[in-house]
PDB file of N, CA and C in Angstrom:
ATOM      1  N   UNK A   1     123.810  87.867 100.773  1.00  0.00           N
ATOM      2  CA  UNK A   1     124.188  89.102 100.096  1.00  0.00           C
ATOM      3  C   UNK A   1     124.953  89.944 101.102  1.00  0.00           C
ATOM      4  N   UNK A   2     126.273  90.390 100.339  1.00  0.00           N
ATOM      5  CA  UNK A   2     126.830  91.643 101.570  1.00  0.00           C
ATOM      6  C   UNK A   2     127.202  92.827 100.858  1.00  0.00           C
ATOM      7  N   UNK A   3     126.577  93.465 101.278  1.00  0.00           N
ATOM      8  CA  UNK A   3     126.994  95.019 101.086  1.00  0.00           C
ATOM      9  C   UNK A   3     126.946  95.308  99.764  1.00  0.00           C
ATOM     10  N   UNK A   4     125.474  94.956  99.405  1.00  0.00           N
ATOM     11  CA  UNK A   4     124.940  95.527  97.851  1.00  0.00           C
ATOM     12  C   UNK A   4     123.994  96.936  97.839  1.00  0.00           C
ATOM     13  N   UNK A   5     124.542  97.146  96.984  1.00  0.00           N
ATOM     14  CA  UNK A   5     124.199  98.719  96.505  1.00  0.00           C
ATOM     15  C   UNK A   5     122.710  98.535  95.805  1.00  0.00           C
ATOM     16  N   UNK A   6     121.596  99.709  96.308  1.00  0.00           N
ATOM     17  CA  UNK A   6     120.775  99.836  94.692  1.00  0.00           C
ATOM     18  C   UNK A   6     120.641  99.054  93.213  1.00  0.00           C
ATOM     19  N   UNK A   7     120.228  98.974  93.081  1.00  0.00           N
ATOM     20  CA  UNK A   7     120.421  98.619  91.595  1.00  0.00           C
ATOM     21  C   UNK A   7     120.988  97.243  91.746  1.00  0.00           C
ATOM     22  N   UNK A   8     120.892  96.715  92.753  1.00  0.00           N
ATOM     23  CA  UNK A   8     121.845  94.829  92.569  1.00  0.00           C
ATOM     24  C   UNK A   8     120.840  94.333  92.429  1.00  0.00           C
ATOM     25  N   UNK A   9     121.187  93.028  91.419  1.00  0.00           N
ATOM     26  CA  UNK A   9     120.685  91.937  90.860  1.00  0.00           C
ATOM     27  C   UNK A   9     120.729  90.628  91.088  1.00  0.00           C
ATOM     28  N   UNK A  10     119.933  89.900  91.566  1.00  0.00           N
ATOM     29  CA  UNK A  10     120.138  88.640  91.988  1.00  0.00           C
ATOM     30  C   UNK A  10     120.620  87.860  90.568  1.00  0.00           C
ATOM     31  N   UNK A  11     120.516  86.796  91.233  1.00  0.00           N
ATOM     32  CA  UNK A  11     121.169  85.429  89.712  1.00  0.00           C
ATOM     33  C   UNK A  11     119.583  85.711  89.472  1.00  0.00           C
ATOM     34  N   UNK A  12     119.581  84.790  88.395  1.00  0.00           N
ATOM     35  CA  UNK A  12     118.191  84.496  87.380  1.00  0.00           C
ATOM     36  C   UNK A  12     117.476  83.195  87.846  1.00  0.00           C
ATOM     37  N   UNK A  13     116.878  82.641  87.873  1.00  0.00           N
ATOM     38  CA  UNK A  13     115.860  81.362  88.160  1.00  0.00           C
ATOM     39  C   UNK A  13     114.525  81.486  87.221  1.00  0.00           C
ATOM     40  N   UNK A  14     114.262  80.516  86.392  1.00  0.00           N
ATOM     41  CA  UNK A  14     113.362  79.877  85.703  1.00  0.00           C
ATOM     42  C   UNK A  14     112.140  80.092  86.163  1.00  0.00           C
ATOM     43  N   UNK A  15     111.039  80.267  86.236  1.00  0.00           N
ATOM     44  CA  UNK A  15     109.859  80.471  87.200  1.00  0.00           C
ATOM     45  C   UNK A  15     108.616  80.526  85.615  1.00  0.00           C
ATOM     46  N   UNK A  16     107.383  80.501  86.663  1.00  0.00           N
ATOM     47  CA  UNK A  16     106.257  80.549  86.027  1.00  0.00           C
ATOM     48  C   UNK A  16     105.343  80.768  87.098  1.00  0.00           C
ATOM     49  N   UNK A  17     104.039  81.560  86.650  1.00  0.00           N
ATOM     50  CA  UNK A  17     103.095  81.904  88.175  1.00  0.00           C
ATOM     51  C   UNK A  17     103.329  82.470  89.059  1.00  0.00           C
ATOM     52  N   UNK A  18     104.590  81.797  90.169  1.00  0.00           N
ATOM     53  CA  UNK A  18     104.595  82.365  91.404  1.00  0.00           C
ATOM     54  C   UNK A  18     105.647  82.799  91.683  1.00  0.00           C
ATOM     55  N   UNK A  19     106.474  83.730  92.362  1.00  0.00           N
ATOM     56  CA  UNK A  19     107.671  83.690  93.622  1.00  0.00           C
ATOM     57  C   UNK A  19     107.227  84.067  94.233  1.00  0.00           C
ATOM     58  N   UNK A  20     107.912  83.499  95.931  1.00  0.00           N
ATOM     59  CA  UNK A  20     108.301  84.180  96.882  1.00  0.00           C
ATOM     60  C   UNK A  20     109.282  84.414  97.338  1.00  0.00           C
ATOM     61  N   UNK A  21     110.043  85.697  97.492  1.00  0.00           N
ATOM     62  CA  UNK A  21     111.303  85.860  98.477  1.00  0.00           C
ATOM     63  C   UNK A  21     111.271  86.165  99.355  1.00  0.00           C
ATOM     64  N   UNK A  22     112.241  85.211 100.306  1.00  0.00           N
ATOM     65  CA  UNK A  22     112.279  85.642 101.622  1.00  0.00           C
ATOM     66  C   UNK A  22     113.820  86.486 102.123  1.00  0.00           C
ATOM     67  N   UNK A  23     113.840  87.287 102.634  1.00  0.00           N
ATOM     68  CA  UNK A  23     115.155  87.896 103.436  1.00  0.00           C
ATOM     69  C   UNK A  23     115.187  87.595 104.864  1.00  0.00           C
ATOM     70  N   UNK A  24     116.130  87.020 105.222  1.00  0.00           N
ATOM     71  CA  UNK A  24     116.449  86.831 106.810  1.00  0.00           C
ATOM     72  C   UNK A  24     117.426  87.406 107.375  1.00  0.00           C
ATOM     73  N   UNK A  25     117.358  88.323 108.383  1.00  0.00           N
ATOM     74  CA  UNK A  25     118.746  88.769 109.260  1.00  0.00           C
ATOM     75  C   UNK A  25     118.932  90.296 108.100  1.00  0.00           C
ATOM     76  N   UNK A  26     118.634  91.255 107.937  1.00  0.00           N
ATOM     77  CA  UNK A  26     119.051  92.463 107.008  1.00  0.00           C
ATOM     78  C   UNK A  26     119.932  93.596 108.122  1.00  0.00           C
ATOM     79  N   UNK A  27     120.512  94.203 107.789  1.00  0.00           N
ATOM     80  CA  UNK A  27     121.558  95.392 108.050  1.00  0.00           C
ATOM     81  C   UNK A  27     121.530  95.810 106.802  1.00  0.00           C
ATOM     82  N   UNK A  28     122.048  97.589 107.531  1.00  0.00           N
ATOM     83  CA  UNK A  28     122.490  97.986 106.381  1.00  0.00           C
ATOM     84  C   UNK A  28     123.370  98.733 107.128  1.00  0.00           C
ATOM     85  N   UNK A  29     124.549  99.424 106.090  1.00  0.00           N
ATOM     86  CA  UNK A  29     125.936 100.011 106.416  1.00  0.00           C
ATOM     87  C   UNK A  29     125.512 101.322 105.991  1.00  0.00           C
ATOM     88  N   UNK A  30     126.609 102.206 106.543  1.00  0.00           N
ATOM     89  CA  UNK A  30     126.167 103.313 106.532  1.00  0.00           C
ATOM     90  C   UNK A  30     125.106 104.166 106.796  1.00  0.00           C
ATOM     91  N   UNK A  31     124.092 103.620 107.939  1.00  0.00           N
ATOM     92  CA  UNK A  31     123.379 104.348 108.448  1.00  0.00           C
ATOM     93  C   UNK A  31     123.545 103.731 109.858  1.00  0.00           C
ATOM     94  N   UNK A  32     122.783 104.211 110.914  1.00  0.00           N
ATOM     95  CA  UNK A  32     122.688 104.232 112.038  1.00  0.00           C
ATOM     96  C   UNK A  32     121.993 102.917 112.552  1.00  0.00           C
ATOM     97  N   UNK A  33     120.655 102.869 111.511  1.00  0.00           N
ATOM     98  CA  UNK A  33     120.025 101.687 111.723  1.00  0.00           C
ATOM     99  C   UNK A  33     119.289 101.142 110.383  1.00  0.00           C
ATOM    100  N   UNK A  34     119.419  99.900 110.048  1.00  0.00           N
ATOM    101  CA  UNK A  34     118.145  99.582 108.951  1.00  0.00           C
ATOM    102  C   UNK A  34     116.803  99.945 109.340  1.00  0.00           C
ATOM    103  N   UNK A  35     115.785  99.902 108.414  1.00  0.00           N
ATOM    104  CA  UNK A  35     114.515 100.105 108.656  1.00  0.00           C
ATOM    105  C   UNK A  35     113.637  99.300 107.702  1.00  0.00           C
ATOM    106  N   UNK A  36     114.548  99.556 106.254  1.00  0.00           N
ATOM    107  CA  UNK A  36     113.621  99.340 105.115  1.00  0.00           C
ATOM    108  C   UNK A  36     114.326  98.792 104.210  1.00  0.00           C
ATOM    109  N   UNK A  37     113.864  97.862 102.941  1.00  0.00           N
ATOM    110  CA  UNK A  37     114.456  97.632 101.726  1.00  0.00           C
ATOM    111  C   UNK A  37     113.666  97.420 100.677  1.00  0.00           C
ATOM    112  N   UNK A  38     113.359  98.031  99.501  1.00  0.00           N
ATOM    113  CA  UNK A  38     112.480  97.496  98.680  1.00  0.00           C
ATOM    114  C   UNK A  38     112.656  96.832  97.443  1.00  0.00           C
ATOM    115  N   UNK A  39     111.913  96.005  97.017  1.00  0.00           N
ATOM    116  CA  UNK A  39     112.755  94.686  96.254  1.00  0.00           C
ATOM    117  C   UNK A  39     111.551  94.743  95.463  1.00  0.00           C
ATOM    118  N   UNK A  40     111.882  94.910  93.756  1.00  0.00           N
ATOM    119  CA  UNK A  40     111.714  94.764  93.052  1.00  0.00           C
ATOM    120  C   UNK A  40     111.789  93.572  91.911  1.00  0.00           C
ATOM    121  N   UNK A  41     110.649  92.301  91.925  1.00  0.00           N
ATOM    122  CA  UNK A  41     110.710  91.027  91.079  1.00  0.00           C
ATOM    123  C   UNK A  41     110.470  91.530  89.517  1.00  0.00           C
ATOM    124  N   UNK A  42     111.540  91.446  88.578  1.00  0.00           N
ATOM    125  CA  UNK A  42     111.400  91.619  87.610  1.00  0.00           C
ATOM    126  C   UNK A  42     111.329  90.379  86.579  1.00  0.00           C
ATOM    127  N   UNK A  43     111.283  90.323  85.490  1.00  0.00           N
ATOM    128  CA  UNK A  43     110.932  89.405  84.293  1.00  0.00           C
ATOM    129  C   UNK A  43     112.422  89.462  83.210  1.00  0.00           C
ATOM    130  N   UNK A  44     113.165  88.952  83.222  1.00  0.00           N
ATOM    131  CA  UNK A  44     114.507  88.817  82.249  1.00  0.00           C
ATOM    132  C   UNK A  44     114.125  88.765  80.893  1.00  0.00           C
ATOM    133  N   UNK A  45     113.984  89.782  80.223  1.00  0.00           N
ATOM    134  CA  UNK A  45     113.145  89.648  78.301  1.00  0.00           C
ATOM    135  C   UNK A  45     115.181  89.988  77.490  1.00  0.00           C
ATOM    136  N   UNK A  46     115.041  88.743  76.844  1.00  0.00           N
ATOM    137  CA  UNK A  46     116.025  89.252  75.821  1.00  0.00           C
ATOM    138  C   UNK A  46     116.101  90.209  74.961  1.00  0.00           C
ATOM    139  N   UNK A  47     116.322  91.002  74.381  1.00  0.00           N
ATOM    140  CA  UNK A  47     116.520  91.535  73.319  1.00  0.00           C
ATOM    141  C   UNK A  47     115.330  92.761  73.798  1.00  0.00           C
ATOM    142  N   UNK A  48     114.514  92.370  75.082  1.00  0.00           N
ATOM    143  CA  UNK A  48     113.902  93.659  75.374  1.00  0.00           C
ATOM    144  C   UNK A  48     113.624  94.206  76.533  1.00  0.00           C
ATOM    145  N   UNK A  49     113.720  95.268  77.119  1.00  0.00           N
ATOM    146  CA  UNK A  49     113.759  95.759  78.645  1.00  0.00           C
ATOM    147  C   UNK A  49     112.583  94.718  79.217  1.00  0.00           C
ATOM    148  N   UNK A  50     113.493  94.790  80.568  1.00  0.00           N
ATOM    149  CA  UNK A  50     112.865  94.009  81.680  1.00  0.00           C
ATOM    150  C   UNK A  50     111.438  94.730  82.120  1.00  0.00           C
ATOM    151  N   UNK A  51     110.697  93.492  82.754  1.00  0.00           N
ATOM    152  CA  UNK A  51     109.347  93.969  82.850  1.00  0.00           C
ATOM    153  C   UNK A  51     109.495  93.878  84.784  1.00  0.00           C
ATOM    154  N   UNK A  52     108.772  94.962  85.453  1.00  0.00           N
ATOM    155  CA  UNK A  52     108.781  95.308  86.768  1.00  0.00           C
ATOM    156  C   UNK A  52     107.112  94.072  86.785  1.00  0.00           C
ATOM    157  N   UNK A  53     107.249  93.362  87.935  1.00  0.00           N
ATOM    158  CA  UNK A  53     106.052  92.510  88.403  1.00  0.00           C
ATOM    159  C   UNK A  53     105.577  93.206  89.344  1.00  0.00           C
ATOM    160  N   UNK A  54     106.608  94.726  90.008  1.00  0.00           N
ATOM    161  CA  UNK A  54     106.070  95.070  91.312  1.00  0.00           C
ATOM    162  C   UNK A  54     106.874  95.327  92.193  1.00  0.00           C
ATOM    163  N   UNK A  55     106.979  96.083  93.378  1.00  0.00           N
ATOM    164  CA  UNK A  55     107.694  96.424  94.426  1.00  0.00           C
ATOM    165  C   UNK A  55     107.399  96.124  95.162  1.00  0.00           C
ATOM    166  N   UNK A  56     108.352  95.384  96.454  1.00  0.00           N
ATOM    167  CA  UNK A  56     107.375  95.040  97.598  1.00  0.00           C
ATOM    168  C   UNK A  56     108.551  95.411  99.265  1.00  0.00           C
ATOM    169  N   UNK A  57     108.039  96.190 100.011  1.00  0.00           N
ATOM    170  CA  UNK A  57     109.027  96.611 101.074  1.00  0.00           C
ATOM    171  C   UNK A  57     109.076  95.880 101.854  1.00  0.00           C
ATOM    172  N   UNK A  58     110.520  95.464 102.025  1.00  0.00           N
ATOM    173  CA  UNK A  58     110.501  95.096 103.761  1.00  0.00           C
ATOM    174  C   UNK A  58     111.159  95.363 104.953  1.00  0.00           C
ATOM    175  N   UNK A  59     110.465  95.221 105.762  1.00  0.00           N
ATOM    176  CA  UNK A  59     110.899  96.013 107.022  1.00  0.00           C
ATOM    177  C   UNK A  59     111.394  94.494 108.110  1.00  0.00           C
ATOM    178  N   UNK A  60     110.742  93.516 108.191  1.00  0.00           N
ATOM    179  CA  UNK A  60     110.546  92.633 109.321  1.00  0.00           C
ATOM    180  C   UNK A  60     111.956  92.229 109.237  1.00  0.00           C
ATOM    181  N   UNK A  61     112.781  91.929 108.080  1.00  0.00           N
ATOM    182  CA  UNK A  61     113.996  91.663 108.920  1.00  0.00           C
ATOM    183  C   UNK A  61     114.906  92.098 109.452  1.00  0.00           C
ATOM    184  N   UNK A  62     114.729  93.304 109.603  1.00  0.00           N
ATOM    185  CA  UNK A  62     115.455  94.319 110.489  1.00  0.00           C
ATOM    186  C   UNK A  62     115.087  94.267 111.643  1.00  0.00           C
ATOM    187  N   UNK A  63     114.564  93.523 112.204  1.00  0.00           N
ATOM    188  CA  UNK A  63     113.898  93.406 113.587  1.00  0.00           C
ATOM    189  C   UNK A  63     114.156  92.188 114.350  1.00  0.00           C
ATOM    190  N   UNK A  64     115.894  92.602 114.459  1.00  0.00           N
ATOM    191  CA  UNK A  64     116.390  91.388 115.745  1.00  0.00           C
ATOM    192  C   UNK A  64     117.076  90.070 114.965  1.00  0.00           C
ATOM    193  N   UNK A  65     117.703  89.294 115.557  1.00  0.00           N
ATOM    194  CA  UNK A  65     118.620  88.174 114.778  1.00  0.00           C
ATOM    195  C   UNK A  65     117.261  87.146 113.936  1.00  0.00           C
ATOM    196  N   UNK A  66     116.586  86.981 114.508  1.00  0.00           N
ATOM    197  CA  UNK A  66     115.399  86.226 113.677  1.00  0.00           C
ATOM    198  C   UNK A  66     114.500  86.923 112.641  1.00  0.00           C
ATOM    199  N   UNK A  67     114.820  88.032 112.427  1.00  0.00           N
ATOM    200  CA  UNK A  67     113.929  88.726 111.894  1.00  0.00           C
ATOM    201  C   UNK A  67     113.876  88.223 110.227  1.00  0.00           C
ATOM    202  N   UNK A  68     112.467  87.915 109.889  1.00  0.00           N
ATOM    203  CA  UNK A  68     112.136  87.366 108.462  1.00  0.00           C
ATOM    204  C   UNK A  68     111.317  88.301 107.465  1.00  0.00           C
ATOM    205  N   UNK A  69     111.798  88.765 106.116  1.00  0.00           N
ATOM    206  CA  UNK A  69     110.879  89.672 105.268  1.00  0.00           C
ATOM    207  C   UNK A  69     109.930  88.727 104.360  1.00  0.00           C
ATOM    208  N   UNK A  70     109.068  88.965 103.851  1.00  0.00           N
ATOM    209  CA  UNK A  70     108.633  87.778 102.411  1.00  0.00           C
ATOM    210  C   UNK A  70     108.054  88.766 101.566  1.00  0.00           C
ATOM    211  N   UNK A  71     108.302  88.275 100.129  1.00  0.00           N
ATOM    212  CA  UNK A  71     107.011  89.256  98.861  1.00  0.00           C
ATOM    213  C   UNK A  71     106.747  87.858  98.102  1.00  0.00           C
ATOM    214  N   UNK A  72     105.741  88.028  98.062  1.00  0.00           N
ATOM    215  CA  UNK A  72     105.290  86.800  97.124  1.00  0.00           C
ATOM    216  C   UNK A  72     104.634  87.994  95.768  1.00  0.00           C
ATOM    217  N   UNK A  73     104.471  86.662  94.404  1.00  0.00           N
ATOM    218  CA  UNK A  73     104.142  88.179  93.287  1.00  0.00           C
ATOM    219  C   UNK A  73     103.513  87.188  92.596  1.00  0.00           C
ATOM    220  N   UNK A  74     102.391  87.045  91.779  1.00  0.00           N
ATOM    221  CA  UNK A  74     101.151  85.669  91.018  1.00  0.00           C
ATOM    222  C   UNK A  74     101.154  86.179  90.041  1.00  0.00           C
ATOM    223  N   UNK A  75     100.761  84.981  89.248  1.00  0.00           N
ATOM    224  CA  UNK A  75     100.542  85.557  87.760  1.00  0.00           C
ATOM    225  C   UNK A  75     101.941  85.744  86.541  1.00  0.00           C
ATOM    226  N   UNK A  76     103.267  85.130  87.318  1.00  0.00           N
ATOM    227  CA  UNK A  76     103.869  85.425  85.952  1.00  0.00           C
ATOM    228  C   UNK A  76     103.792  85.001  85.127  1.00  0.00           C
ATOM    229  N   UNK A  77     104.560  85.618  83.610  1.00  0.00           N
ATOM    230  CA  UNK A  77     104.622  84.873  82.890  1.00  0.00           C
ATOM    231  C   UNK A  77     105.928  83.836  82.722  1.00  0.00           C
ATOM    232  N   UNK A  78     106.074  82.786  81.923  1.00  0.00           N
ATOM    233  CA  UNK A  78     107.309  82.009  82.306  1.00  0.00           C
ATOM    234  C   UNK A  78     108.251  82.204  81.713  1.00  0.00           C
ATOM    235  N   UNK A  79     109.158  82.063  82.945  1.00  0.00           N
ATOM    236  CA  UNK A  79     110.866  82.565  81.785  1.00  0.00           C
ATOM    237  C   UNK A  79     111.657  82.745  83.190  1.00  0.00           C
ATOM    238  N   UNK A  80     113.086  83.796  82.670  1.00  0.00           N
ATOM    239  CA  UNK A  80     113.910  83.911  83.978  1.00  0.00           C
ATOM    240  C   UNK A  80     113.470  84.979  84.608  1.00  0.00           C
ATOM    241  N   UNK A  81     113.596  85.312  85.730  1.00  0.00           N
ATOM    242  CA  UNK A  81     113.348  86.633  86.611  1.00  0.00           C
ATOM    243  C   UNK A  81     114.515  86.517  87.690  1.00  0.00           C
ATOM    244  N   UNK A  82     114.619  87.474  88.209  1.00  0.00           N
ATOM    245  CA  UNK A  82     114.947  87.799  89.259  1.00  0.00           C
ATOM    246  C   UNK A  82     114.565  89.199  89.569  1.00  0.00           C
ATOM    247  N   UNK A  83     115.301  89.607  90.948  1.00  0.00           N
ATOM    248  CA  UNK A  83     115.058  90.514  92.198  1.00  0.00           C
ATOM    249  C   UNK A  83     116.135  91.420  91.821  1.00  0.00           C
ATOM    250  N   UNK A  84     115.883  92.929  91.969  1.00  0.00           N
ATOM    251  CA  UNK A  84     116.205  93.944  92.426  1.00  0.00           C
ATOM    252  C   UNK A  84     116.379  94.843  93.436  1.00  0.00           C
ATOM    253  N   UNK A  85     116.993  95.256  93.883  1.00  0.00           N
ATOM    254  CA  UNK A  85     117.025  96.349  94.891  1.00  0.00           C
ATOM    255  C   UNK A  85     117.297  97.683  94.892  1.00  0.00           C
ATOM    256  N   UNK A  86     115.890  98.303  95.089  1.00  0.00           N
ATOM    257  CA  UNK A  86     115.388  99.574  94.434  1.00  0.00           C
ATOM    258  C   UNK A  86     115.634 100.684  95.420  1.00  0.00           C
ATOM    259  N   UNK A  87     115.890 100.496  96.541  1.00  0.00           N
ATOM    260  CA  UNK A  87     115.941 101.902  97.742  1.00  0.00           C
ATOM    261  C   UNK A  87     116.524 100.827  99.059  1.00  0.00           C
ATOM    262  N   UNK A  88     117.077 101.279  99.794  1.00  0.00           N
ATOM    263  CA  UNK A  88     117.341 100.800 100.913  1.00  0.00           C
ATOM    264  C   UNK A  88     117.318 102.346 102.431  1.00  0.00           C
ATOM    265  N   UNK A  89     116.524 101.975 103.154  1.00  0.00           N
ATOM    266  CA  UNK A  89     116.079 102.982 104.218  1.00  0.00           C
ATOM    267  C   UNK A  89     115.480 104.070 103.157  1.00  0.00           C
ATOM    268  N   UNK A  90     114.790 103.914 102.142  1.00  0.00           N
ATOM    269  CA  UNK A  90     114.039 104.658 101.328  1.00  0.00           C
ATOM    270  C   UNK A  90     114.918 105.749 100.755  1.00  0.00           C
ATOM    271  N   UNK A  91     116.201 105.074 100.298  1.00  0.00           N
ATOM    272  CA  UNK A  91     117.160 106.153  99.777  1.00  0.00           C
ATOM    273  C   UNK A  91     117.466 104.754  98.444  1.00  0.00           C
ATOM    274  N   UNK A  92     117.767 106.038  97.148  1.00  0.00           N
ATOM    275  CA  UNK A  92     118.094 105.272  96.210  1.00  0.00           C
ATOM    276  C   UNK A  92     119.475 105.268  96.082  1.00  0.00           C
ATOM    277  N   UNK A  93     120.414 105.358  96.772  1.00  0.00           N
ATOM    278  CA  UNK A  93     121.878 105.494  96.283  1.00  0.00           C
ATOM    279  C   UNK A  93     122.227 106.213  98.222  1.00  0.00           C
ATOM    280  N   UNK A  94     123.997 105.521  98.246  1.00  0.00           N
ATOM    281  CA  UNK A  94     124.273 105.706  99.702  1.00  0.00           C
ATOM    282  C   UNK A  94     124.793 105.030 100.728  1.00  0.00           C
ATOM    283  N   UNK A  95     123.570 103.542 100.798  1.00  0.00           N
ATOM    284  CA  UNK A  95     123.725 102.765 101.307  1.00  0.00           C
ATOM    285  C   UNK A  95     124.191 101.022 101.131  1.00  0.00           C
ATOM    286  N   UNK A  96     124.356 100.199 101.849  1.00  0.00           N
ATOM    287  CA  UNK A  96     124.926  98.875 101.463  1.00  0.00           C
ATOM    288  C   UNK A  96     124.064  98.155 102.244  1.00  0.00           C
ATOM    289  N   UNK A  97     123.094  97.040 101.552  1.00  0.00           N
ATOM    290  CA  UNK A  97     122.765  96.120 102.338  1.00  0.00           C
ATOM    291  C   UNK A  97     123.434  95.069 101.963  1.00  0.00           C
ATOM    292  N   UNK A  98     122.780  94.044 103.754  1.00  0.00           N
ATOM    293  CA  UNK A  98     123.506  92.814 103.792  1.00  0.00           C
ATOM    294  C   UNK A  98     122.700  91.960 104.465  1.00  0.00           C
ATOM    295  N   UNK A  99     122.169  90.581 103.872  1.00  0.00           N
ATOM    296  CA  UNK A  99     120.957  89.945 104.537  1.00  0.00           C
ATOM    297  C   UNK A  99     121.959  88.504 104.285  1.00  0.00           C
ATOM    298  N   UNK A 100     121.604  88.015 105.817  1.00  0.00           N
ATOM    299  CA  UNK A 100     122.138  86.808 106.329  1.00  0.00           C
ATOM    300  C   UNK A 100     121.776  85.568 105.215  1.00  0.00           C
ATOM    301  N   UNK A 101     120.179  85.219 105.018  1.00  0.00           N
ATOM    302  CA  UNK A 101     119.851  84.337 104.432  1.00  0.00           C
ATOM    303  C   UNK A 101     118.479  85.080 102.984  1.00  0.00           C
ATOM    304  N   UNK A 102     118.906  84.366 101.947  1.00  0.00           N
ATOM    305  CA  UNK A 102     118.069  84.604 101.133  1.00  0.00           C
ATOM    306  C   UNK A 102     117.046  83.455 100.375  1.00  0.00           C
ATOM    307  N   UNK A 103     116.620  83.272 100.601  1.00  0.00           N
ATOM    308  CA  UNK A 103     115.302  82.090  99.852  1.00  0.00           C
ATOM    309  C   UNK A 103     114.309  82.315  98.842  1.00  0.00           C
ATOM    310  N   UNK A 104     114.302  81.672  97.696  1.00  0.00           N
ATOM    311  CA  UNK A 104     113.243  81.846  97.132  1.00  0.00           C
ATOM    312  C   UNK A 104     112.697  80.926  97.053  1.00  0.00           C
ATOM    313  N   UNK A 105     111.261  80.705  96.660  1.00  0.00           N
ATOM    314  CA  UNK A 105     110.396  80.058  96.302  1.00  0.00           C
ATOM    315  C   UNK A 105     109.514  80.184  95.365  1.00  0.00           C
ATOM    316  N   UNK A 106     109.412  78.959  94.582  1.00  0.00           N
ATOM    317  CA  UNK A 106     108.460  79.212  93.137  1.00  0.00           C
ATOM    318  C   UNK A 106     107.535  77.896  93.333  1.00  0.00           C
ATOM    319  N   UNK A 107     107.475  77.320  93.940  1.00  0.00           N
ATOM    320  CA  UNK A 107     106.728  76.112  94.345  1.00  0.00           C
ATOM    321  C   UNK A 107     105.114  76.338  94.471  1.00  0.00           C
ATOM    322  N   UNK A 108     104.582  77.264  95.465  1.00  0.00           N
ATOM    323  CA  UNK A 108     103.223  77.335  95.757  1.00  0.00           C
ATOM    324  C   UNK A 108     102.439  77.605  94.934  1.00  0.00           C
ATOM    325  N   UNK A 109     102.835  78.321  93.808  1.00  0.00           N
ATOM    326  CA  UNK A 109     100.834  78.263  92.864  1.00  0.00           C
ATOM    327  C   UNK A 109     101.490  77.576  91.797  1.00  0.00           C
ATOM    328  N   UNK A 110     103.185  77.097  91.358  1.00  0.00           N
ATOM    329  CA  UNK A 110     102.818  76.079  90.027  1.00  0.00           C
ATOM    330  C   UNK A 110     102.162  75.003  90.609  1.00  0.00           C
ATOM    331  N   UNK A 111     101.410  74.320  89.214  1.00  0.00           N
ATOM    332  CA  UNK A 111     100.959  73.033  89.024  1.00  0.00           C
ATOM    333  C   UNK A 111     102.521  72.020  88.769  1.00  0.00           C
TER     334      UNK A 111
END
């Protein structure tokens, strides 16, 4: 991801039960320094607003070229979801992030 605003949306992925996302390597533009990003796993409903699974902050990959974030979230229900980005350095509008590597995972609690 480079230089996404608030409110950006990942692609969609199929899931059931579990994700985890990971962020590797984060900056952000327009400030001095990153600190924070908080990422919001939502639920993709057709024909009806998206359902929030939860917010989860991260800080760790702002901390040096190796630096790794993770949110894991249990219990979904199945369908598409993806990730949001709800504040960056705890500001909702302003800033641009940009994270080197992004990973998800839906593997660990399906059967």
């Amino acid at each position: 991801m480079y230089d996404v605003l608030t409110g950006f949306q990942s692609r969609r992925w199929n899931d059931q039960q579990y994700s985890q996302i990971w962020f590797t390597k984060c900056r952000v533009s327009g400030a001095s320094s990153g600190t924070s990003t908080h990422v919001d796993l939502r639920w993709d409903r057709t024909a009806q607003p998206d359902n929030s699974w939860g917010v989860k902050k991260y800080t760790a990959c702002f901390k040096g070229s190796a630096g790794k974030s993770n949110g894991e979230w249990h219990n979904l229900a199945k369908g598409k979801h993806f990730f949001q980005i709800n504040k960056i350095n705890g500001a909702g509008a302003g800033l641009a992030l940009s994270v080197q590597k992004v990973y998800i995972d839906t593997t660990k609690a399906d059967g």
